[in-house]
Protein backbone atom coordinates (compact mmCIF):
# COMPACT_ATOMS: atom_id res chain seq x y z
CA UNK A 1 26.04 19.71 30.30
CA UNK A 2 24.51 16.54 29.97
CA UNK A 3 21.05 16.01 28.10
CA UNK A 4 19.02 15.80 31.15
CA UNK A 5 20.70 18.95 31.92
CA UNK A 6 20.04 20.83 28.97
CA UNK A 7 16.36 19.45 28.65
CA UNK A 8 15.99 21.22 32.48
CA UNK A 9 17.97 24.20 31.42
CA UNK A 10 15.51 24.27 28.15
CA UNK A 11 12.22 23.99 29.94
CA UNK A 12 13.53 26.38 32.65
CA UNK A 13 13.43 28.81 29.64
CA UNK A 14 10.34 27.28 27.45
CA UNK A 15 8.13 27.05 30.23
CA UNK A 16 8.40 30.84 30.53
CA UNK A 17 8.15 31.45 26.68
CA UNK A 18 4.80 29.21 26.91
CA UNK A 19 3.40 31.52 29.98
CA UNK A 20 3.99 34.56 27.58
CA UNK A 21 2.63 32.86 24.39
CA UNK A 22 -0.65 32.02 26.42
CA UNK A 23 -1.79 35.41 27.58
CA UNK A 24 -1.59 36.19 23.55
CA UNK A 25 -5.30 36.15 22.46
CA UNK A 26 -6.45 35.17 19.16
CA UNK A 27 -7.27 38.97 18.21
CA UNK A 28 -3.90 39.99 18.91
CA UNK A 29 -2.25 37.23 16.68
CA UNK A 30 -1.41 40.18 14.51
CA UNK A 31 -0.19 42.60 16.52
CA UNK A 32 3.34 44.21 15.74
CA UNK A 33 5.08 46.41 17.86
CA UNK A 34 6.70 48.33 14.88
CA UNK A 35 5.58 47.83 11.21
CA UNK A 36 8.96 45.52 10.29
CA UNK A 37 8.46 43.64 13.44
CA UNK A 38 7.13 39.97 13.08
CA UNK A 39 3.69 39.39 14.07
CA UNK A 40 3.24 38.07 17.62
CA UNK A 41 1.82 34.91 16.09
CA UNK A 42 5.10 34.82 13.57
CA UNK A 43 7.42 35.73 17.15
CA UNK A 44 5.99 32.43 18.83
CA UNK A 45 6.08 30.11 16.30
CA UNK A 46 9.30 30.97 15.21
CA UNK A 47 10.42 30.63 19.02
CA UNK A 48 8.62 27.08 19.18
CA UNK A 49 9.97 25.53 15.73
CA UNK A 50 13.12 27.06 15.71
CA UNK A 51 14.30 25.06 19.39
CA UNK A 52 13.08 22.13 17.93
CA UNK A 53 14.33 22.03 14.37
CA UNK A 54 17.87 22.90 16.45
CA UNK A 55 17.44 19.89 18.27
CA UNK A 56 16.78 17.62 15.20
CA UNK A 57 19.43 18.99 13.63
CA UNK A 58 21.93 17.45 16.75
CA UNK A 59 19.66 14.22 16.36
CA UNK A 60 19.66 13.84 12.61
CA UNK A 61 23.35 15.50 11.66
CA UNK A 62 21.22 17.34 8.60
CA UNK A 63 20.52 20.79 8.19
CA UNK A 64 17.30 20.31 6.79
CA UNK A 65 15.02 20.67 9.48
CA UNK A 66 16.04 24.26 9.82
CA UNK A 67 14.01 24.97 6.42
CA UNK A 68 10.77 23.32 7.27
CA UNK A 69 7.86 25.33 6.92
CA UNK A 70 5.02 23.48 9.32
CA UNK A 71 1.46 24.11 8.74
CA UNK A 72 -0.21 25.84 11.89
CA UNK A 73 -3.16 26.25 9.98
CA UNK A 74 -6.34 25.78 12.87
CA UNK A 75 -3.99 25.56 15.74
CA UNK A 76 -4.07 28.06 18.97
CA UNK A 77 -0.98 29.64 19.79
CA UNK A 78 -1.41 28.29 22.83
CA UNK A 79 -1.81 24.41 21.89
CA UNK A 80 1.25 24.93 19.43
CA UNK A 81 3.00 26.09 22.67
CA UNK A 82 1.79 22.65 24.23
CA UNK A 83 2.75 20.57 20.90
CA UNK A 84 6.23 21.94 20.23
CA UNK A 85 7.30 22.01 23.85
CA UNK A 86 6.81 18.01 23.86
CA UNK A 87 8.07 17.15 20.46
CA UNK A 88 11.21 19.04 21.59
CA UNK A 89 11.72 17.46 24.78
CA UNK A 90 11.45 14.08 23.26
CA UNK A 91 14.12 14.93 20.55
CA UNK A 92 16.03 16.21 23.58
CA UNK A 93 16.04 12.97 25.76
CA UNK A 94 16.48 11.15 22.76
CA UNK A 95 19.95 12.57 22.30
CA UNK A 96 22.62 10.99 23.94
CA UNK A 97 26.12 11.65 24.97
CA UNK A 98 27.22 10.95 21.22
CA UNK A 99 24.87 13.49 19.21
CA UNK A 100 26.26 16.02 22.20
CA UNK A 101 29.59 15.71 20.89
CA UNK A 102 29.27 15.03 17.17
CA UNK A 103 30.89 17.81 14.39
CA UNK A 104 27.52 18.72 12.42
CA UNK A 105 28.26 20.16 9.19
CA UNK A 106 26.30 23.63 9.83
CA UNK A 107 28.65 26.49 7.63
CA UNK A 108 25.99 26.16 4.93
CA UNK A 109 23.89 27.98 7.48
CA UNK A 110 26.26 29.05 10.03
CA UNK A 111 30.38 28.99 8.57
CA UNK A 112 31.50 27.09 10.50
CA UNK A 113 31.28 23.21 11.91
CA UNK A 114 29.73 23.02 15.01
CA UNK A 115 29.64 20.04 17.83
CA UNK A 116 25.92 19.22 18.44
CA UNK A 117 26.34 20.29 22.18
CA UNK A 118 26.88 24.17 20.78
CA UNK A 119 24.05 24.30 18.52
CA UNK A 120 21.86 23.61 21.31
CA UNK A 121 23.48 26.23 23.41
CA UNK A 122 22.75 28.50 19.95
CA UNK A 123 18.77 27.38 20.87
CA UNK A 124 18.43 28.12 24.14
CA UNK A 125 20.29 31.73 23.72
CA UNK A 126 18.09 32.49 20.20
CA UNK A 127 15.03 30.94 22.63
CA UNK A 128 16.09 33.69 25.50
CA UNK A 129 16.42 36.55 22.73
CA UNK A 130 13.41 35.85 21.06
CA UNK A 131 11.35 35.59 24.38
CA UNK A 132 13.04 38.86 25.72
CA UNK A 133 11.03 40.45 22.52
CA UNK A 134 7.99 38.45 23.34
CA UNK A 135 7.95 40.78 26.61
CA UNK A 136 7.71 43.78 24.94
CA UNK A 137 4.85 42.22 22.87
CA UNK A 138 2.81 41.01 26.08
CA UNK A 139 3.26 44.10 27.95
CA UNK A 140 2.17 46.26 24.80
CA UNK A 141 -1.08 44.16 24.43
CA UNK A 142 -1.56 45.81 28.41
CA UNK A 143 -0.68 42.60 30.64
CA UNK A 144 1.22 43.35 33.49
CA UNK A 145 1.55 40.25 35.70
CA UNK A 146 4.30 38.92 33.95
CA UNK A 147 6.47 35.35 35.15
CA UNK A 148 10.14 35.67 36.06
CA UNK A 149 12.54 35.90 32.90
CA UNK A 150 13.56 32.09 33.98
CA UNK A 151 11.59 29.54 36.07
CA UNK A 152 13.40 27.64 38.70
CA UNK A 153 12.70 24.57 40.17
């Protein structure tokens, strides 16, 4: 897959996760669906930071951005949505064919080695589990007009 490819196979996926994350209202930032789930707030940041902290790791060649806390503090879920999304697709375009196919060091946190092209296919299939649980969040908070699992197009 080239990058263009996997920035259109990413937002086919994102743009999804965003639709969820926005019918999430402020007063159900703390809703669980069981009392060792994550909060919903927790579930869709970790969704947004984790894709992107992936995709500097392919950029950079360091693990390090998979450890950074970010401060949401005064942010809607919503405009995190927004903010995320873009930083990520910039770190996506900005990889090229190179940072695809480069060995990154990753056993500390997964092994093993892993060419950059495979962590990002790691992203977009912790993205799709993550937003699969998302579902069951939205529909518990009593929405029922949900989007497709993927959006083409």
């Amino acid at each position: 897959m080239t990058v263009e490819q996997m920035t259109h196979h990413f937002l086919a996926h994102r743009n999804v996760t965003n639709e969820l994350i926005n019918k999430i209202e402020a007063g159900h930032y703390e809703y669980k669906p069981a009392p060792t789930s994550m909060s919903a707030f927790d579930l869709s940041t970790h969704i947004l930071t984790s894709f992107y902290a992936f995709a500097s790791v392919v950029k950079s060649g360091d693990l390090s951005p998979l450890g950074q806390k970010a401060d949401f503090s005064g942010k809607s879920l919503s405009d995190l949505a927004a903010e995320y999304t873009k930083k990520t697709v910039d770190v996506l375009r900005s990889l090229s064919e190179d940072d695809l196919n480069k060995t990154i060091d990753a056993t500390a946190a997964f092994g093993r080695k892993l060419p950059g092209r495979q962590l990002l296919q790691m992203a977009i299939d912790h993205e799709i589990h993550h937003k699969g649980n998302l579902y069951v969040y939205v529909r518990e908070m009593g929405h029922t007009d949900l989007p497709l699992f993927v959006q083409f197009g």
